[in-house]
PDB file of N, CA and C in Angstrom:
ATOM      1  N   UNK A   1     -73.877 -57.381  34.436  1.00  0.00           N
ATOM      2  CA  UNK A   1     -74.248 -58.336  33.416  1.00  0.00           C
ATOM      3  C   UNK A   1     -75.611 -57.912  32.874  1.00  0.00           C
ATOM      4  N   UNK A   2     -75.824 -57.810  31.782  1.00  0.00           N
ATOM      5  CA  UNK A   2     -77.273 -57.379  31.572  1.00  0.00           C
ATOM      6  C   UNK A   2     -77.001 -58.316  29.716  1.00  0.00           C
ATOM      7  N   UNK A   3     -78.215 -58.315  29.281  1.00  0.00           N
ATOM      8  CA  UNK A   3     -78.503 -58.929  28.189  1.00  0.00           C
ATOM      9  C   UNK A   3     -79.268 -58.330  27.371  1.00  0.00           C
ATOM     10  N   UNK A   4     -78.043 -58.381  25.884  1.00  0.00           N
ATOM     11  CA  UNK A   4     -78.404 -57.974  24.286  1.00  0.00           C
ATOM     12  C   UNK A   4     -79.662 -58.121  23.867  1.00  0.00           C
ATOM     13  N   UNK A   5     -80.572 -57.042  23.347  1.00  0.00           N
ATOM     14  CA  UNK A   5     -81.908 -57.711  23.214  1.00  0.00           C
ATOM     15  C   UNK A   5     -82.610 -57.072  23.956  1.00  0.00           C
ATOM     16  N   UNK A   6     -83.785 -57.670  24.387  1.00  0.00           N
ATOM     17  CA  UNK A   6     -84.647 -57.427  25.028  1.00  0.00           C
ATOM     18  C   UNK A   6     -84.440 -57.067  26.216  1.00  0.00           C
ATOM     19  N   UNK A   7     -84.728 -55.601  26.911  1.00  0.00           N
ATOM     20  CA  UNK A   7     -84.568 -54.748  27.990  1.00  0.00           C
ATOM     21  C   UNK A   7     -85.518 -55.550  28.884  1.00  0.00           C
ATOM     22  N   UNK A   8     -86.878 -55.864  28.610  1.00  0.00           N
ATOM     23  CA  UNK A   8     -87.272 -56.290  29.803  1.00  0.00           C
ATOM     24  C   UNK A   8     -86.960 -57.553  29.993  1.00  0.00           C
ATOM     25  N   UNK A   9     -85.944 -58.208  29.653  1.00  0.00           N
ATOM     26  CA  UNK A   9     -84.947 -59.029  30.306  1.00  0.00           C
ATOM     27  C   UNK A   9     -84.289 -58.579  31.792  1.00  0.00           C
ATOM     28  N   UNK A  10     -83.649 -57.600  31.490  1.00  0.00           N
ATOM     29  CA  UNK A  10     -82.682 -57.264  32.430  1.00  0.00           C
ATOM     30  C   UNK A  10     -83.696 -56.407  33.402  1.00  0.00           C
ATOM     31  N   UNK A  11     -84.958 -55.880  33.196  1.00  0.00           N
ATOM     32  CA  UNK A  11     -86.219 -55.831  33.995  1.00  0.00           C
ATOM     33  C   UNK A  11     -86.638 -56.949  34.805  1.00  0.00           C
ATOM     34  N   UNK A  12     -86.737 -57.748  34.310  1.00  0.00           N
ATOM     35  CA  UNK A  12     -87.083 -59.356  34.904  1.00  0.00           C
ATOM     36  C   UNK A  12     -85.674 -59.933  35.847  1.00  0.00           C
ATOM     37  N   UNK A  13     -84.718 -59.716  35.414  1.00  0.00           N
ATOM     38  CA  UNK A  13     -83.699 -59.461  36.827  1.00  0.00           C
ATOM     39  C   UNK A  13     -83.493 -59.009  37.711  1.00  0.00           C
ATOM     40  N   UNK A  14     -83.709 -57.329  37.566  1.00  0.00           N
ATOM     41  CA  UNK A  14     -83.681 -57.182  38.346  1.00  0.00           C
ATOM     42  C   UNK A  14     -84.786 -57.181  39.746  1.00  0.00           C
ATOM     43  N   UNK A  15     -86.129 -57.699  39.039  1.00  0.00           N
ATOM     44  CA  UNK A  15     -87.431 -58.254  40.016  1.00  0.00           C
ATOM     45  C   UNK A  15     -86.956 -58.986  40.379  1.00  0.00           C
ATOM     46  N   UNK A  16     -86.277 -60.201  39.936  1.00  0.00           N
ATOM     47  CA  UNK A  16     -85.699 -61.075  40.684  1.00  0.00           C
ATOM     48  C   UNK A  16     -85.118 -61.086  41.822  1.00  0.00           C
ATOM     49  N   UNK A  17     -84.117 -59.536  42.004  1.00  0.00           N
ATOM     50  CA  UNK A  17     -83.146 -58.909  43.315  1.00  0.00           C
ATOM     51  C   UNK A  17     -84.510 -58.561  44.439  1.00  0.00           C
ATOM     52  N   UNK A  18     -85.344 -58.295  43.753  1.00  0.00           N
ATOM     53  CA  UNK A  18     -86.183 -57.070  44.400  1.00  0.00           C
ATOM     54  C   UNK A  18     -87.180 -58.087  45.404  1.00  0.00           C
ATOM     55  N   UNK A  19     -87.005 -58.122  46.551  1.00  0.00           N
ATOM     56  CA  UNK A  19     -88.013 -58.680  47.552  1.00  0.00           C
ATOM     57  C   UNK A  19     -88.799 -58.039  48.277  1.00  0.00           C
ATOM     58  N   UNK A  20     -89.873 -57.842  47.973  1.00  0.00           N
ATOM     59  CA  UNK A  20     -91.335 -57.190  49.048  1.00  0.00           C
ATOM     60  C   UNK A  20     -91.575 -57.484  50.490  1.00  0.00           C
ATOM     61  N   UNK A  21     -92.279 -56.599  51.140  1.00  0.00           N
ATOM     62  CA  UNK A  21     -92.749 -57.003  52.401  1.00  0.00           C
ATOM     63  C   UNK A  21     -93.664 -58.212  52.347  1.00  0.00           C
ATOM     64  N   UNK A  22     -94.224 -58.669  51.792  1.00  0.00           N
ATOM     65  CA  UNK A  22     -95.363 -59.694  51.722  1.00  0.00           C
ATOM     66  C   UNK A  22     -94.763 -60.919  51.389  1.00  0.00           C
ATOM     67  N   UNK A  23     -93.420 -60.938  50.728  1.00  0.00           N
ATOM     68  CA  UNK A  23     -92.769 -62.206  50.741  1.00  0.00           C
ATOM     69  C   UNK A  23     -92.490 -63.265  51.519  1.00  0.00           C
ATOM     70  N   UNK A  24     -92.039 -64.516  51.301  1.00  0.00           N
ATOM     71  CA  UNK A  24     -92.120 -65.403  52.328  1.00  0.00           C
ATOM     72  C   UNK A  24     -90.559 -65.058  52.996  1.00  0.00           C
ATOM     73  N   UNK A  25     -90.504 -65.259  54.422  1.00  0.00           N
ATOM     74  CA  UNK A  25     -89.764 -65.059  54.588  1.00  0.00           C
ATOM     75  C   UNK A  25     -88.133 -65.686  54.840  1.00  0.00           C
ATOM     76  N   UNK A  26     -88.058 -66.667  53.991  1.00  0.00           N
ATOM     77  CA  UNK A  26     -87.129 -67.295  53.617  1.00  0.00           C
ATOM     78  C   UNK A  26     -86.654 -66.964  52.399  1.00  0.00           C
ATOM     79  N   UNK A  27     -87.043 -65.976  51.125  1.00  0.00           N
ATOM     80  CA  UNK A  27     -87.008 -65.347  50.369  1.00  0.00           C
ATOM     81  C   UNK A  27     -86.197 -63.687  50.743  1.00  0.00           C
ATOM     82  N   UNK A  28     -86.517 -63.308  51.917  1.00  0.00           N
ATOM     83  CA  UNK A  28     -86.057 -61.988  52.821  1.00  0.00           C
ATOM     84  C   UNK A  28     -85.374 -62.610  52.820  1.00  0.00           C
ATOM     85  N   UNK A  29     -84.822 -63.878  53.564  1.00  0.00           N
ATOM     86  CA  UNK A  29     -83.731 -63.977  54.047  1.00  0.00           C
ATOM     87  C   UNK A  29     -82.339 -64.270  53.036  1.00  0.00           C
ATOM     88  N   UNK A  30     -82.671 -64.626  51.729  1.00  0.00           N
ATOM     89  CA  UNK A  30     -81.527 -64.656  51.360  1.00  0.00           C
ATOM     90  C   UNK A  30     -81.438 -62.701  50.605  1.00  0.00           C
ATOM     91  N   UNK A  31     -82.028 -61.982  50.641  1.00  0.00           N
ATOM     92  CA  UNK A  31     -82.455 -60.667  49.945  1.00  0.00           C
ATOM     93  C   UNK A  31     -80.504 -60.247  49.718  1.00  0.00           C
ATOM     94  N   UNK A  32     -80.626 -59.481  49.010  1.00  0.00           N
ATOM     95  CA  UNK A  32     -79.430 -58.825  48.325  1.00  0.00           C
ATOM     96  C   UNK A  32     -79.924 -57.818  48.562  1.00  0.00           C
ATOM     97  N   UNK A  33     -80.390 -56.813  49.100  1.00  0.00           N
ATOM     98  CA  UNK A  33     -80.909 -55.605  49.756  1.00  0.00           C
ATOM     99  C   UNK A  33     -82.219 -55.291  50.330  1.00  0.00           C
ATOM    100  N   UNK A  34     -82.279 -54.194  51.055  1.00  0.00           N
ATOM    101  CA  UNK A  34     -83.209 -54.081  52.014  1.00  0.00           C
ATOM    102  C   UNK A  34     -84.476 -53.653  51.040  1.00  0.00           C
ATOM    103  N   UNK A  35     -84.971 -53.920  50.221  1.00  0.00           N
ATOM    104  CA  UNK A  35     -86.271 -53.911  49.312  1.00  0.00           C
ATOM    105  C   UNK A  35     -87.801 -54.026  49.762  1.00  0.00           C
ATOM    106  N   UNK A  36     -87.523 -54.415  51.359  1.00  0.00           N
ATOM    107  CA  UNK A  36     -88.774 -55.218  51.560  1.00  0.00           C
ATOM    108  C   UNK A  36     -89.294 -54.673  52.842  1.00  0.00           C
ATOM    109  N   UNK A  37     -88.263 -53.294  53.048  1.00  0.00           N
ATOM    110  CA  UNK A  37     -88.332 -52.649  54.108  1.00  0.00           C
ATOM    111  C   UNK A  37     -89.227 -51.391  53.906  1.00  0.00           C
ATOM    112  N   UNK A  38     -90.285 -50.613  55.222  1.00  0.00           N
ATOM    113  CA  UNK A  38     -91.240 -49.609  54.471  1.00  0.00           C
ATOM    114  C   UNK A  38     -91.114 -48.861  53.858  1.00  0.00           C
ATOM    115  N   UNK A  39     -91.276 -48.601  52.799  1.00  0.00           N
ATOM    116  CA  UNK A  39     -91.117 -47.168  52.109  1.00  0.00           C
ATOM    117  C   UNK A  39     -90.703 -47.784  50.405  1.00  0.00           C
ATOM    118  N   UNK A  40     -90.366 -48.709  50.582  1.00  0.00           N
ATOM    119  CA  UNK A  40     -89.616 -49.536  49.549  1.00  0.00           C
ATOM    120  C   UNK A  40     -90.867 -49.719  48.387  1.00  0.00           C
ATOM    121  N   UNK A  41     -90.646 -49.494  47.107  1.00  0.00           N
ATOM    122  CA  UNK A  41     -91.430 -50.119  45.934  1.00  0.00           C
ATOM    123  C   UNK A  41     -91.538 -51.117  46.094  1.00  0.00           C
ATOM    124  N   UNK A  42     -93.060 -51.596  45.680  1.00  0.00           N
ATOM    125  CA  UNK A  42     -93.369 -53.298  45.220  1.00  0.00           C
ATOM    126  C   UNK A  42     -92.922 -53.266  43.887  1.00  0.00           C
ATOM    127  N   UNK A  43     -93.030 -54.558  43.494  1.00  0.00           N
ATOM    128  CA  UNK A  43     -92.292 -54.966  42.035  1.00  0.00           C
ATOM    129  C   UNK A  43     -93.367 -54.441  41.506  1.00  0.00           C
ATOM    130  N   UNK A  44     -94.043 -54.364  41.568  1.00  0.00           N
ATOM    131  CA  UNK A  44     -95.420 -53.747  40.824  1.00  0.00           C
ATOM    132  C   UNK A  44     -94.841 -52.176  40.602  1.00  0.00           C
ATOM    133  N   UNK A  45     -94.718 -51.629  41.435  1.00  0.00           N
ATOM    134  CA  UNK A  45     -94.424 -49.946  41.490  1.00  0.00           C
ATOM    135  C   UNK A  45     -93.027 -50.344  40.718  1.00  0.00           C
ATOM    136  N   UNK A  46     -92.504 -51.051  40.641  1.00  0.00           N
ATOM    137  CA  UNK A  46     -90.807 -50.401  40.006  1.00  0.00           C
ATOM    138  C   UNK A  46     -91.273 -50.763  38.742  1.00  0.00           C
ATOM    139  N   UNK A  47     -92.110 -51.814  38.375  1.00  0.00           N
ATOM    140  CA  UNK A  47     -92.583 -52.241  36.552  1.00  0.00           C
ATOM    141  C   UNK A  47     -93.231 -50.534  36.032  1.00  0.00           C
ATOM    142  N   UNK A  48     -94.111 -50.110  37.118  1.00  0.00           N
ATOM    143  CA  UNK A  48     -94.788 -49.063  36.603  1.00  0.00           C
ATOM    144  C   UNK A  48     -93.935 -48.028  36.608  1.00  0.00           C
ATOM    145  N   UNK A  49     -93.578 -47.767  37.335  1.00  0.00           N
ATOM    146  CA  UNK A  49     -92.097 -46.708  37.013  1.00  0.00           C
ATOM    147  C   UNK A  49     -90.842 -46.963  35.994  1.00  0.00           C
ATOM    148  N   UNK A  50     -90.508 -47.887  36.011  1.00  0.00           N
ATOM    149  CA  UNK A  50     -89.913 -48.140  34.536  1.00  0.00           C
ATOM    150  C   UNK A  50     -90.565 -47.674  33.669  1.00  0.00           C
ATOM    151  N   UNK A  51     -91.416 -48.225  33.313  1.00  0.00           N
ATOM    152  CA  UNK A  51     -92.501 -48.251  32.092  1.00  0.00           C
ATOM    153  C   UNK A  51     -92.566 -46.539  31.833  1.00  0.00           C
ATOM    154  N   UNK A  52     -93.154 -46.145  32.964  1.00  0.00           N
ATOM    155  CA  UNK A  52     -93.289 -44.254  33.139  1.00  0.00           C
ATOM    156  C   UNK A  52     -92.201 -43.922  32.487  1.00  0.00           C
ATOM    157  N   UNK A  53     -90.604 -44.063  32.893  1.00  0.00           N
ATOM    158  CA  UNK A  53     -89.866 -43.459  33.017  1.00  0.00           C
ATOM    159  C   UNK A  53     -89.386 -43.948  31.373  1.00  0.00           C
ATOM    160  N   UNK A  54     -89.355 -45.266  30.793  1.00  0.00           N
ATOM    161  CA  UNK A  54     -88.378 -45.299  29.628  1.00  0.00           C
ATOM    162  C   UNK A  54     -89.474 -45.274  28.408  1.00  0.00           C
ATOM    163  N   UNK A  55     -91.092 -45.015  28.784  1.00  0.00           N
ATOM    164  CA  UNK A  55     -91.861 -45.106  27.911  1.00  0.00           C
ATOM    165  C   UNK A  55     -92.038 -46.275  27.125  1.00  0.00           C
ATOM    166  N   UNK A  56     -91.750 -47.412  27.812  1.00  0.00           N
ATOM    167  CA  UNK A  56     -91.802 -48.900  27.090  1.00  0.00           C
ATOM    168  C   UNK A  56     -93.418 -49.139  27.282  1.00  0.00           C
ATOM    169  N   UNK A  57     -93.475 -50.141  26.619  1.00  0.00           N
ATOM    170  CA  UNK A  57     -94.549 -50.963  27.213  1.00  0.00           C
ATOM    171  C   UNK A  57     -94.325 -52.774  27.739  1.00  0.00           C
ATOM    172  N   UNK A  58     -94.524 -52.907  28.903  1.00  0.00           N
ATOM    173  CA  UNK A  58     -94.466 -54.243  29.931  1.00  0.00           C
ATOM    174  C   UNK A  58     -95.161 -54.723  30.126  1.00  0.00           C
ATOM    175  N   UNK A  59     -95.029 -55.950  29.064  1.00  0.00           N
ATOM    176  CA  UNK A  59     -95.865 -57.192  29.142  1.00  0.00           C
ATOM    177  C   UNK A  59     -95.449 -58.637  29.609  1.00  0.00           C
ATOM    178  N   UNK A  60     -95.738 -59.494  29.737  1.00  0.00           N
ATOM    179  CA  UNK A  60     -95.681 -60.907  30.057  1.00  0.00           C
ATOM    180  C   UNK A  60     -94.204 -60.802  31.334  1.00  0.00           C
ATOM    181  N   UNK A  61     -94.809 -60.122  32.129  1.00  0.00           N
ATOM    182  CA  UNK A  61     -94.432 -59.553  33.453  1.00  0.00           C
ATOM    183  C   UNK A  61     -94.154 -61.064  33.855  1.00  0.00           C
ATOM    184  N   UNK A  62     -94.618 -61.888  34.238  1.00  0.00           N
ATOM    185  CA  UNK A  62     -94.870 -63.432  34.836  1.00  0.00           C
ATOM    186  C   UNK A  62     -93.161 -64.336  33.981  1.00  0.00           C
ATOM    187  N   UNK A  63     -92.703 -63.933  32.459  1.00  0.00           N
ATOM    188  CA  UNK A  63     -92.542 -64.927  32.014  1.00  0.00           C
ATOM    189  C   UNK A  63     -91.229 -64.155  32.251  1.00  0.00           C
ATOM    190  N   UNK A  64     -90.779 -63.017  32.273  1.00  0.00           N
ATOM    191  CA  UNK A  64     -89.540 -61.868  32.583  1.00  0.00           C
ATOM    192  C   UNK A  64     -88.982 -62.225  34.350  1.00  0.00           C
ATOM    193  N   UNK A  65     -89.744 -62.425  35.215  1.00  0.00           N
ATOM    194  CA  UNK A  65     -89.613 -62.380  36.629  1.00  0.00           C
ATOM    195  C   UNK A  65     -89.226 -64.249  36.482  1.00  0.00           C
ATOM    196  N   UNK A  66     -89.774 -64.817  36.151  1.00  0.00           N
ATOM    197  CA  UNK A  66     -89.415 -66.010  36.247  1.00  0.00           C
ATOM    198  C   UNK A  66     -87.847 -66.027  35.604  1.00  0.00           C
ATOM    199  N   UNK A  67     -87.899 -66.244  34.340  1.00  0.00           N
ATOM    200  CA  UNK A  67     -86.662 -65.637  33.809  1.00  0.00           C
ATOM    201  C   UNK A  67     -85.596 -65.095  34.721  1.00  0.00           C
ATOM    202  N   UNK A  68     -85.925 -64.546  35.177  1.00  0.00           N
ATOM    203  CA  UNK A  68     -84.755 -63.443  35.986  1.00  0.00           C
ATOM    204  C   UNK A  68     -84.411 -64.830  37.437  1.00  0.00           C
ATOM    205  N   UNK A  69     -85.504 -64.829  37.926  1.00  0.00           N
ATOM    206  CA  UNK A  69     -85.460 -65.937  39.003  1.00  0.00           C
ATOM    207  C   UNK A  69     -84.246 -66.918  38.750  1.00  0.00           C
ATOM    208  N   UNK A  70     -84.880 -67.737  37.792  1.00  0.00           N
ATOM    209  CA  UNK A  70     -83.789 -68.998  37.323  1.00  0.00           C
ATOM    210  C   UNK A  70     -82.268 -68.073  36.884  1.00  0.00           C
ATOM    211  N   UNK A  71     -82.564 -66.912  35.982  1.00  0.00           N
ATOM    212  CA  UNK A  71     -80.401 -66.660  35.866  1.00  0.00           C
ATOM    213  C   UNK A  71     -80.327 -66.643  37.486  1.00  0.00           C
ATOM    214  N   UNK A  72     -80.735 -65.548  38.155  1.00  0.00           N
ATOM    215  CA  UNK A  72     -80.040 -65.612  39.069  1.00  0.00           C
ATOM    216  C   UNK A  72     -79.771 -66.707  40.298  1.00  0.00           C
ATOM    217  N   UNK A  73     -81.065 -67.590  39.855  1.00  0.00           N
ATOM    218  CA  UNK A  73     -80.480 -69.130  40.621  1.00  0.00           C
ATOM    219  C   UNK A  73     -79.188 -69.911  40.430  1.00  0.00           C
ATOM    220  N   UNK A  74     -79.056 -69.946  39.044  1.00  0.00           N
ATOM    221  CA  UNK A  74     -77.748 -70.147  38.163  1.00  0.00           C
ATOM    222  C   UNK A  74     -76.666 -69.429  38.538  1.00  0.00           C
ATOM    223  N   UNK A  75     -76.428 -68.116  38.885  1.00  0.00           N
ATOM    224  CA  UNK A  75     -75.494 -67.601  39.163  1.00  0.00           C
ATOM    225  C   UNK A  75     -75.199 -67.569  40.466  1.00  0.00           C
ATOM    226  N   UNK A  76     -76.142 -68.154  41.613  1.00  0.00           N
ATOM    227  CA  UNK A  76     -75.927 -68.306  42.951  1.00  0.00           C
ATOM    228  C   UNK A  76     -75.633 -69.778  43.421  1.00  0.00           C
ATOM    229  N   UNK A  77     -76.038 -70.306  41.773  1.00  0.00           N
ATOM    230  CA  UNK A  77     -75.747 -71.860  42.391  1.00  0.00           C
ATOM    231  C   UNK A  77     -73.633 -72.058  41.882  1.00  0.00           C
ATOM    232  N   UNK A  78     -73.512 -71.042  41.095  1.00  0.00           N
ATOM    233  CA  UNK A  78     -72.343 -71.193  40.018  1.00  0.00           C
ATOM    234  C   UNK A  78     -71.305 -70.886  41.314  1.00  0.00           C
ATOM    235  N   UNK A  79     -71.707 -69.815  42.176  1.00  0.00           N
ATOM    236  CA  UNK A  79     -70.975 -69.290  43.612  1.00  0.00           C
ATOM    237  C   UNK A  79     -70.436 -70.419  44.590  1.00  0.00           C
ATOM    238  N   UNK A  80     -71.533 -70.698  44.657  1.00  0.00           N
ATOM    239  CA  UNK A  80     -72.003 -71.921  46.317  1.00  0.00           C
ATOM    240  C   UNK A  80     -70.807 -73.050  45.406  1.00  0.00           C
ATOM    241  N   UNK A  81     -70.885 -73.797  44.082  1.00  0.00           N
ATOM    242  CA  UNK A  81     -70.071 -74.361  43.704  1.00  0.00           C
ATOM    243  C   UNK A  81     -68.591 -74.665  43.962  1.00  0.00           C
ATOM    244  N   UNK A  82     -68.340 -72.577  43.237  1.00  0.00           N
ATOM    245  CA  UNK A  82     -66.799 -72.242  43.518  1.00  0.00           C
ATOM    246  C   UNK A  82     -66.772 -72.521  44.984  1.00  0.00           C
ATOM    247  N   UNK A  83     -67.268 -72.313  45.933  1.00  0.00           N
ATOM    248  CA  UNK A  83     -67.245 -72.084  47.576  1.00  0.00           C
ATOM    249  C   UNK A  83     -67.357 -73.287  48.184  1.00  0.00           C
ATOM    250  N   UNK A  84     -68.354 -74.273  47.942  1.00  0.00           N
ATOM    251  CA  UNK A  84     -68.161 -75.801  48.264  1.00  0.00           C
ATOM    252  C   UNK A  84     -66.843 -76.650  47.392  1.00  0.00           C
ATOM    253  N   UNK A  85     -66.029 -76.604  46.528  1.00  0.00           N
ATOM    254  CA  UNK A  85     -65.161 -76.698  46.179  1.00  0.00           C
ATOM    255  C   UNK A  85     -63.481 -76.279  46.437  1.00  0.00           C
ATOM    256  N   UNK A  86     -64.064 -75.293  47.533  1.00  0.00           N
ATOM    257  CA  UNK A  86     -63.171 -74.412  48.466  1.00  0.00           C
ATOM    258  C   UNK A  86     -62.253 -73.734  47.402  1.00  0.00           C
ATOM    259  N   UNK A  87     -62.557 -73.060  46.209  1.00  0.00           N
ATOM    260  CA  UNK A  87     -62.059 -72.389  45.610  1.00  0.00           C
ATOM    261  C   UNK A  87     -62.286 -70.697  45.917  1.00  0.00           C
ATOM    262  N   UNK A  88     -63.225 -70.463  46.551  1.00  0.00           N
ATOM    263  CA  UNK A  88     -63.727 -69.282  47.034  1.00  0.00           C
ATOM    264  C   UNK A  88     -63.716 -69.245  48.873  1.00  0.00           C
ATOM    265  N   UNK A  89     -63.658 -68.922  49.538  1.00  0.00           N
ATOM    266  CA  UNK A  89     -63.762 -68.941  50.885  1.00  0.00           C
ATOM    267  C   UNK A  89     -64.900 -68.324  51.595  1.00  0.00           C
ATOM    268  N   UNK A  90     -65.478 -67.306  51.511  1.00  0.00           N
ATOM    269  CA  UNK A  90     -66.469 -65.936  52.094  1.00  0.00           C
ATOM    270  C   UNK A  90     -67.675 -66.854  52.643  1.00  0.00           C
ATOM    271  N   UNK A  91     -67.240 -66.542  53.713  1.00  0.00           N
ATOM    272  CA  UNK A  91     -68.551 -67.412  54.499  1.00  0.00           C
ATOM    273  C   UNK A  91     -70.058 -67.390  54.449  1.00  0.00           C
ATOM    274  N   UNK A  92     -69.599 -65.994  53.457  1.00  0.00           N
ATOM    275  CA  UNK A  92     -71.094 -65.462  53.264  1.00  0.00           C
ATOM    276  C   UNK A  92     -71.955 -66.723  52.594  1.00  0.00           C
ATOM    277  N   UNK A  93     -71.010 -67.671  51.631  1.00  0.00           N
ATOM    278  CA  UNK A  93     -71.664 -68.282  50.407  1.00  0.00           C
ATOM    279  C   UNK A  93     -71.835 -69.478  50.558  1.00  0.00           C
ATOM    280  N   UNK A  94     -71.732 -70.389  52.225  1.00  0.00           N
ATOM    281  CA  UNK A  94     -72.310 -71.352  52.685  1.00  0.00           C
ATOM    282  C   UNK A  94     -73.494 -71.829  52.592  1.00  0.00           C
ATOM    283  N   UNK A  95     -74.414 -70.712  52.806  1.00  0.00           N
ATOM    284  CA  UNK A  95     -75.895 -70.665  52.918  1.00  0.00           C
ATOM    285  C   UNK A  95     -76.373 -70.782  51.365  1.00  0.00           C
ATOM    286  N   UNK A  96     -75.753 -70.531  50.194  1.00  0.00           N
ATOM    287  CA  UNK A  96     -75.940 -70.302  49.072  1.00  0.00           C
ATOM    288  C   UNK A  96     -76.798 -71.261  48.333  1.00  0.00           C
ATOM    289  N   UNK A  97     -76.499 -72.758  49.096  1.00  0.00           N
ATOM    290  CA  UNK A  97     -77.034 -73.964  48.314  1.00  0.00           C
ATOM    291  C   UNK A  97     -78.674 -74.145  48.344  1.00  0.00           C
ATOM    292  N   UNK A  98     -78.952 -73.433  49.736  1.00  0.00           N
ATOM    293  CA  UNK A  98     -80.412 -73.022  49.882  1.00  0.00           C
ATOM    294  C   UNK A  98     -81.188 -72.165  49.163  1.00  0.00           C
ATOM    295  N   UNK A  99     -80.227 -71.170  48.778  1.00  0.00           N
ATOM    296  CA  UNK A  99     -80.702 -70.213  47.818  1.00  0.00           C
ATOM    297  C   UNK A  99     -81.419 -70.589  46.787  1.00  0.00           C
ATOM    298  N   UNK A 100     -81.122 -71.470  46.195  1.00  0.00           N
ATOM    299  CA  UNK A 100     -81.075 -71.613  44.714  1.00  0.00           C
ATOM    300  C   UNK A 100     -82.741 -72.138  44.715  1.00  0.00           C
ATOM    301  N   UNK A 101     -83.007 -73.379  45.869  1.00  0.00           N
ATOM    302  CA  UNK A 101     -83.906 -73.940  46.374  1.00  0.00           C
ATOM    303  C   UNK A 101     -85.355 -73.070  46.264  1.00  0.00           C
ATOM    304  N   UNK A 102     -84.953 -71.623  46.967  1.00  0.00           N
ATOM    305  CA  UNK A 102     -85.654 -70.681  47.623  1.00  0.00           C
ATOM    306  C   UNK A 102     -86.139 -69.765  46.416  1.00  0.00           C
ATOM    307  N   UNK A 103     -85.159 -69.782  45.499  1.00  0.00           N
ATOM    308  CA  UNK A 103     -85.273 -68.809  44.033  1.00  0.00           C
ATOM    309  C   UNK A 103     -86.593 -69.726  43.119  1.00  0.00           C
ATOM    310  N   UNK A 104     -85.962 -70.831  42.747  1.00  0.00           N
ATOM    311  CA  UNK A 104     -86.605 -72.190  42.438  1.00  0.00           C
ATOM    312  C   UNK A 104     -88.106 -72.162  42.273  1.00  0.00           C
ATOM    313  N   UNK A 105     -88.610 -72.106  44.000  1.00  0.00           N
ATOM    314  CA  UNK A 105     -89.876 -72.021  44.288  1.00  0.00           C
ATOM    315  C   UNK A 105     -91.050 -71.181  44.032  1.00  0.00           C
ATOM    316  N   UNK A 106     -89.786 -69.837  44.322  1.00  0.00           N
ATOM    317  CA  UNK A 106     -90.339 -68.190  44.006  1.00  0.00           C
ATOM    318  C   UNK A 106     -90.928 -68.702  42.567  1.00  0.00           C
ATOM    319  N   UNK A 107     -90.140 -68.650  41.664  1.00  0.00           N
ATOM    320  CA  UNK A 107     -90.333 -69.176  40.424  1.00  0.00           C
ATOM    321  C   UNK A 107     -91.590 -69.934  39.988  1.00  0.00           C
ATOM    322  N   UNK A 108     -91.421 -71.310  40.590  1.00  0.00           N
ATOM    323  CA  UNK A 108     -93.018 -72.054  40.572  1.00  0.00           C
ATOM    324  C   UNK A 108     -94.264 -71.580  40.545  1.00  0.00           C
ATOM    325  N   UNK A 109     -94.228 -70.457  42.567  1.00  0.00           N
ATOM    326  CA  UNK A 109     -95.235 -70.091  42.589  1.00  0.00           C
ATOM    327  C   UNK A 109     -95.908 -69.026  41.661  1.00  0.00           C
ATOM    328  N   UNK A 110     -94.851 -68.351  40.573  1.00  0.00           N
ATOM    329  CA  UNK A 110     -95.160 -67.271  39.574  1.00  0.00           C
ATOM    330  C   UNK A 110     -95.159 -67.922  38.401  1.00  0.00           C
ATOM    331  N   UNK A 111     -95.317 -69.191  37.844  1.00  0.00           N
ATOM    332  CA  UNK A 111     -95.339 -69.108  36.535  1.00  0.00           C
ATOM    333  C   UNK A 111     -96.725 -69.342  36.156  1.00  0.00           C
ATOM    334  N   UNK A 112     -97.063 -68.947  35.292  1.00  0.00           N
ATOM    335  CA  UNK A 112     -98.349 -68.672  34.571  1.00  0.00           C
ATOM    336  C   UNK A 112     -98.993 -68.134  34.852  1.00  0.00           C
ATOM    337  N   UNK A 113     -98.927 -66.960  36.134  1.00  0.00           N
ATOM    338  CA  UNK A 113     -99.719 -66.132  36.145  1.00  0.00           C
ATOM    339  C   UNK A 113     -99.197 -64.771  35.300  1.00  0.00           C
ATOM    340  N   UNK A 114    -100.588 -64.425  35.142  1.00  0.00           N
ATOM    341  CA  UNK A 114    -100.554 -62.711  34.243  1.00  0.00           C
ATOM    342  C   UNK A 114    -100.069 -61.427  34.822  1.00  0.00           C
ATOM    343  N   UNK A 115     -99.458 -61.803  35.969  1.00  0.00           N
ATOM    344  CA  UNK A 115     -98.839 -60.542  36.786  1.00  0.00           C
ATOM    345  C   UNK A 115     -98.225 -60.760  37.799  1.00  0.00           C
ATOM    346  N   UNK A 116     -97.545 -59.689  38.007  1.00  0.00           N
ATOM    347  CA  UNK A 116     -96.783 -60.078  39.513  1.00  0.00           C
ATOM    348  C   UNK A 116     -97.681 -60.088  40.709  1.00  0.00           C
TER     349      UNK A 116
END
């Protein structure tokens, strides 16, 4: 899924996936990959490497990561739905309702600041 328009949209998503070592760790715990493990880029290093690599320029870093936060709260809350509705089964997506909670917050604690 990515979105028409503005690339650092789908930049701001995928920060959203991306969880650091310094994160809280209820944030690790719902992680969609091991991101936060040593060796791993901070969201900081993957903005600057983008940037390097597609020659953009990345700004309002704060309002893109939030952004990304809330779709993908939306799309984890849209899951947990199908799955509490018992239209989906995967046990994985029990825990899901917390998620959204956990995305939510991430969110809070980043809005209005000027950087990640």
């Amino acid at each position: 899924m990515s979105t028409a328009g503005d690339p650092l949209m789908d930049l701001g998503t995928t920060l959203a996936y991306w969880v650091e070592e310094g994160d809280s760790d209820e944030l690790k715990a719902i992680a969609f990959g091991p991101t936060w493990l040593p060796g791993s880029y901070t969201r900081r290093q993957l903005v600057d490497r983008y940037a390097e690599r597609s020659g953009r320029a990345v700004h309002d870093l704060d309002f893109y990561y939030c952004f990304g936060l809330f779709k993908v709260a939306a799309i984890v809350q849209q899951i947990y739905y199908r799955f509490h509705r018992g239209l989906t089964r995967d046990p994985r997506f029990a825990r899901l309702g917390s998620a959204v909670k956990v995305l939510a917050r991430q969110a809070s604690l980043h809005l209005g600041r000027p950087e990640l």
